[in-house]
N, C-alpha and C. Protein backbone atom coordinates (compact mmCIF):
# COMPACT_ATOMS: atom_id res chain seq x y z
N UNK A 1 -7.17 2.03 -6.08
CA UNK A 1 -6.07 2.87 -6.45
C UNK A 1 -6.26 3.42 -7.86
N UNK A 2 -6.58 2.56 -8.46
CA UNK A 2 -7.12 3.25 -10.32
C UNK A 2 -8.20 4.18 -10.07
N UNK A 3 -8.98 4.94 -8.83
CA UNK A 3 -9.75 5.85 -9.30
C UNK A 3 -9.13 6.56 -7.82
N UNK A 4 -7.88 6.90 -7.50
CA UNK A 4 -7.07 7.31 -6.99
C UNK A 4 -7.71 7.63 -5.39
N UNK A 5 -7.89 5.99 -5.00
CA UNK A 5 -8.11 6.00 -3.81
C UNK A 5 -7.10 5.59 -2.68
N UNK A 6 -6.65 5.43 -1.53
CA UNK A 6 -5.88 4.71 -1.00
C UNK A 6 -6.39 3.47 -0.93
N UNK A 7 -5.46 2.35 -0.65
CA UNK A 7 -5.73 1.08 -0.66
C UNK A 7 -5.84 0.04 0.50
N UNK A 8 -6.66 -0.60 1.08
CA UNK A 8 -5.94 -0.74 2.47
C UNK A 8 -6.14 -2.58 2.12
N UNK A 9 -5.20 -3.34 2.30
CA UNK A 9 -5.37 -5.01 1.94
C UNK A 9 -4.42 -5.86 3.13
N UNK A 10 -5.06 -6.93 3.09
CA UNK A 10 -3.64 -7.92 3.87
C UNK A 10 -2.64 -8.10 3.05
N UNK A 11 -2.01 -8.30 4.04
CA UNK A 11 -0.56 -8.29 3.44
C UNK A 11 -0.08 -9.90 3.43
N UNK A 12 -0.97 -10.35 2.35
CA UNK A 12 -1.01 -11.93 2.18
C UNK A 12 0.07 -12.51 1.03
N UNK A 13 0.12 -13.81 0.99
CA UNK A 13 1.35 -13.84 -0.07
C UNK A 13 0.87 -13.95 -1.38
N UNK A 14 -0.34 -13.28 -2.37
CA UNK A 14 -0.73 -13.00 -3.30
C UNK A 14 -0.45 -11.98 -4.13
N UNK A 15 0.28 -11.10 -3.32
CA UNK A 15 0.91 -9.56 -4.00
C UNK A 15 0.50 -8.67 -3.43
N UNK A 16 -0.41 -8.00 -2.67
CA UNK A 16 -0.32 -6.65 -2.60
C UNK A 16 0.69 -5.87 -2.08
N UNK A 17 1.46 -6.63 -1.54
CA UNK A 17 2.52 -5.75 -1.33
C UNK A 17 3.82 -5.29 -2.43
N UNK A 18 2.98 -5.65 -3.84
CA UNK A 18 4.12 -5.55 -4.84
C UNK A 18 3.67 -4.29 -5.53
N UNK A 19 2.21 -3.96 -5.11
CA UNK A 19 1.50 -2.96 -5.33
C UNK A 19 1.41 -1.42 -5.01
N UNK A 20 1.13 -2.08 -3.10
CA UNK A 20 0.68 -1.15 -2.27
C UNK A 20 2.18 -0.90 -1.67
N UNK A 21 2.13 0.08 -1.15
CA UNK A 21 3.40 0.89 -0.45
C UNK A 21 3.15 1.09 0.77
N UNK A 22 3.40 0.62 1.59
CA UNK A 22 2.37 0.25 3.15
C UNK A 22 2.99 2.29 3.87
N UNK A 23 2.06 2.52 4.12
CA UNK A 23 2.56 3.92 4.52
C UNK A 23 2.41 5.10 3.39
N UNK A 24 2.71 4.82 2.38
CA UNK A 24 2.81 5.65 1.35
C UNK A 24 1.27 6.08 0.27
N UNK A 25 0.93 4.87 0.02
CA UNK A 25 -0.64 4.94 -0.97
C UNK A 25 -1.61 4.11 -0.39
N UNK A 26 -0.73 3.51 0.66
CA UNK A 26 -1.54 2.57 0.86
C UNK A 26 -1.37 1.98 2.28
N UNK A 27 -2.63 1.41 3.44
CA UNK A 27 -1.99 0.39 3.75
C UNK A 27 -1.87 -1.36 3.92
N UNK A 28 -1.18 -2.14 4.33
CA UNK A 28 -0.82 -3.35 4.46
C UNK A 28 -1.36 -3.87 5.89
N UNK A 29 -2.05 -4.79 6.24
CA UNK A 29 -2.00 -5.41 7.35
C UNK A 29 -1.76 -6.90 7.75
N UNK A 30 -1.48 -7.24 8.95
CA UNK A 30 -1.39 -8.59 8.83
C UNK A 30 -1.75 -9.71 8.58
N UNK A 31 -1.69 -10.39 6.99
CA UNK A 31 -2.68 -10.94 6.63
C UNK A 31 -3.86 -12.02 7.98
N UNK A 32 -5.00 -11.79 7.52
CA UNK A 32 -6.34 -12.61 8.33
C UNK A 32 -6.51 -11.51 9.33
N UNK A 33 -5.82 -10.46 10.22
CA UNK A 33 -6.11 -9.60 11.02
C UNK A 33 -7.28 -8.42 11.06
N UNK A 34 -8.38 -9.07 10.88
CA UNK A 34 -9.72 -7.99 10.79
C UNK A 34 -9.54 -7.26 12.06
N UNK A 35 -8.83 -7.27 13.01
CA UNK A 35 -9.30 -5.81 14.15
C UNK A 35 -8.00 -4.93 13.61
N UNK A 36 -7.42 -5.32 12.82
CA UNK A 36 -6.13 -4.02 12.00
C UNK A 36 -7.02 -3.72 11.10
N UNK A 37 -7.21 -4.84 10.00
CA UNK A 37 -8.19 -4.18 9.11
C UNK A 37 -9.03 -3.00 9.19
N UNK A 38 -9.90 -3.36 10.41
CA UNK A 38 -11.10 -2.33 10.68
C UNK A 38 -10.12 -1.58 11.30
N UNK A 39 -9.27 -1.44 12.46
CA UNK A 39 -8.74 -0.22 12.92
C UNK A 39 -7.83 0.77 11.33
N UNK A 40 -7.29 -0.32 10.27
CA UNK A 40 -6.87 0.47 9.77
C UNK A 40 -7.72 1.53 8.69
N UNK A 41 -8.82 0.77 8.25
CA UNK A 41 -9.88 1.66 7.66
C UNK A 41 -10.49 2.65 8.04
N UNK A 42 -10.81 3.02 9.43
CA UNK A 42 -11.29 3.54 10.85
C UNK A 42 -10.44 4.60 10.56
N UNK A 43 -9.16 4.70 10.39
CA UNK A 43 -8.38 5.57 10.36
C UNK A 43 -7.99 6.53 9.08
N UNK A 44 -8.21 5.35 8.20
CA UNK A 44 -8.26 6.34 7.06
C UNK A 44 -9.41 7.62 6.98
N UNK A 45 -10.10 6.77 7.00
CA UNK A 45 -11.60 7.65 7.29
C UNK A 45 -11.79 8.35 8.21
N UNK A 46 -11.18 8.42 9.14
CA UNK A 46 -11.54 9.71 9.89
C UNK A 46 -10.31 10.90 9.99
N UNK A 47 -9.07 10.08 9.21
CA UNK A 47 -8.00 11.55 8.72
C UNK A 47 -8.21 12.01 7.44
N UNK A 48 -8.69 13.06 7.14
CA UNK A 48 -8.89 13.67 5.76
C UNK A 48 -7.69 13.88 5.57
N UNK A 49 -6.83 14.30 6.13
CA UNK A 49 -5.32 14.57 5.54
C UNK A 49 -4.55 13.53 5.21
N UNK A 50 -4.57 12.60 5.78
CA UNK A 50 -3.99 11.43 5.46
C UNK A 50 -4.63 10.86 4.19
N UNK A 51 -5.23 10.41 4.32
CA UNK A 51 -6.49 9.77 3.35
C UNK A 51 -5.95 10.69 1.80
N UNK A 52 -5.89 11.82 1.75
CA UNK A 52 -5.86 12.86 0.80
C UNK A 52 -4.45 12.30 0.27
N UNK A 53 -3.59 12.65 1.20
CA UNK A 53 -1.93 12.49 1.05
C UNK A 53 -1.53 10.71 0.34
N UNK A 54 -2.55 9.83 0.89
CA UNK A 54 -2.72 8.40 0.25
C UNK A 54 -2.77 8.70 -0.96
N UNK A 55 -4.10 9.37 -0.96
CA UNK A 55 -4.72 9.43 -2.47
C UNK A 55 -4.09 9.79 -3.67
N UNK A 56 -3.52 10.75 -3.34
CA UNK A 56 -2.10 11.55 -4.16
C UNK A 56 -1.54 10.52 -4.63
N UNK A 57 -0.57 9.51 -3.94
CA UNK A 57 0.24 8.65 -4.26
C UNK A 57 -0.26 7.94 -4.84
N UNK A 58 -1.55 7.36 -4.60
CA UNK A 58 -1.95 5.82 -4.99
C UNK A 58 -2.46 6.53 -6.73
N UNK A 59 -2.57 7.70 -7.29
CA UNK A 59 -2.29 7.79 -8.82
C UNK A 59 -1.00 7.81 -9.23
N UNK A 60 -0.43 8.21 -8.47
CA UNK A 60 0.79 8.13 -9.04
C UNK A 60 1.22 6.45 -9.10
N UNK A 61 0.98 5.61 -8.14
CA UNK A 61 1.26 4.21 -8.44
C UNK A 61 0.16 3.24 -9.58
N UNK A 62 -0.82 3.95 -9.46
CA UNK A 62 -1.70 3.50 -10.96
C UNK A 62 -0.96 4.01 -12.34
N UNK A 63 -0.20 4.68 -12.21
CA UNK A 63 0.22 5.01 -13.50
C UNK A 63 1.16 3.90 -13.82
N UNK A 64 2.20 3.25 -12.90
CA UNK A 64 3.07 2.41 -13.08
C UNK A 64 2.43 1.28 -13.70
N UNK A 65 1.14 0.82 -13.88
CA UNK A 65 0.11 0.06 -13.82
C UNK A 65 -0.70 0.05 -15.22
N UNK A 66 -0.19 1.04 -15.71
CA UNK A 66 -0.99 1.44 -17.26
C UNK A 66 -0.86 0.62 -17.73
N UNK A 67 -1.77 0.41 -18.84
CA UNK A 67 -1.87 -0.76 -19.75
C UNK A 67 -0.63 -0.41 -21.19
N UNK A 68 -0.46 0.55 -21.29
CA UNK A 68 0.41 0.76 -22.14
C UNK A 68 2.15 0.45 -21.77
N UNK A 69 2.24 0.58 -19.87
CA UNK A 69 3.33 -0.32 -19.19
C UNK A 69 3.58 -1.63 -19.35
N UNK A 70 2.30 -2.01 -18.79
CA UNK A 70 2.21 -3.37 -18.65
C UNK A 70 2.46 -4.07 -19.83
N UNK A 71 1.61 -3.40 -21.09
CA UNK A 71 1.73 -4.32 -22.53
C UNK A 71 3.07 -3.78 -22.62
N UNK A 72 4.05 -2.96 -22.43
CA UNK A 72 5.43 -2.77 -22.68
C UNK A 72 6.40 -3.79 -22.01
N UNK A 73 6.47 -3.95 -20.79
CA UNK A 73 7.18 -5.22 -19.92
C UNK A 73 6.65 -6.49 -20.47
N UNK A 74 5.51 -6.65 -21.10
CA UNK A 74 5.26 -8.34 -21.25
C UNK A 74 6.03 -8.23 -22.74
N UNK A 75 5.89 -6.98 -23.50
CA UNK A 75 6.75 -7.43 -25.17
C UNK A 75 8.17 -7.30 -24.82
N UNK A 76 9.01 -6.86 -23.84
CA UNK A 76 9.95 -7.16 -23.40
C UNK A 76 10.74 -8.33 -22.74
N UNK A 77 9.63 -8.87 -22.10
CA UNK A 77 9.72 -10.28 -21.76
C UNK A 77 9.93 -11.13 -23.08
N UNK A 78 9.01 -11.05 -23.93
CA UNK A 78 8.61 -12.13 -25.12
C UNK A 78 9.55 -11.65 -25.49
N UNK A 79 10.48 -10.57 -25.90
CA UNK A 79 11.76 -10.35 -26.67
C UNK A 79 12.99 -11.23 -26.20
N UNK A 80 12.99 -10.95 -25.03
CA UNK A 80 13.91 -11.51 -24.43
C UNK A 80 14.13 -13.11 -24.24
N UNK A 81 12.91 -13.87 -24.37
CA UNK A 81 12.84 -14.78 -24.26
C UNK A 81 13.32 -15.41 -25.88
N UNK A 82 12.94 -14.73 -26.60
CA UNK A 82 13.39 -15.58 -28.36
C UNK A 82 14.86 -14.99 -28.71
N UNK A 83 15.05 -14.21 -27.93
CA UNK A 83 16.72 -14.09 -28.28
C UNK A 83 17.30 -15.56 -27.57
């Protein structure tokens, strides 16, 4: 997704779904399910329009992701925490 690709991951209880937008930038499958997996990769790849329309989004969700975000929510945290 940082070099504004779509994303395709299980949808395991590690996060990607805090990430990925199942439908939108990305998709989600049932985590351990390799014949979704491969059907869902299969598919990306052979819709250029889709794939494209992923791609779009999944910069726009890398931006949420910036390091200049991220270091903003963690000094917000640490603020909040010494009040």
């Amino acid at each position: 997704m940082a070099y504004g690709l779509p994303a395709v991951s299980f949808d395991c209880k590690s996060g990607p779904a805090d990430i990925i937008t199942h439908g939108v930038d990305g998709l989600l499958v049932e985590d351990g399910n390799t014949d979704k997996l491969y059907k869902s990769l299969d598919m990306l790849m052979s819709n250029k329009e889709l794939c494209q329309k992923f791609a779009l989004k999944a910069i726009e969700t890398r931006k949420r992701f910036s390091i200049e975000k991220i270091a903003s929510k963690w000094q917000q945290l640490f603020e909040e925490l010494s009040n």
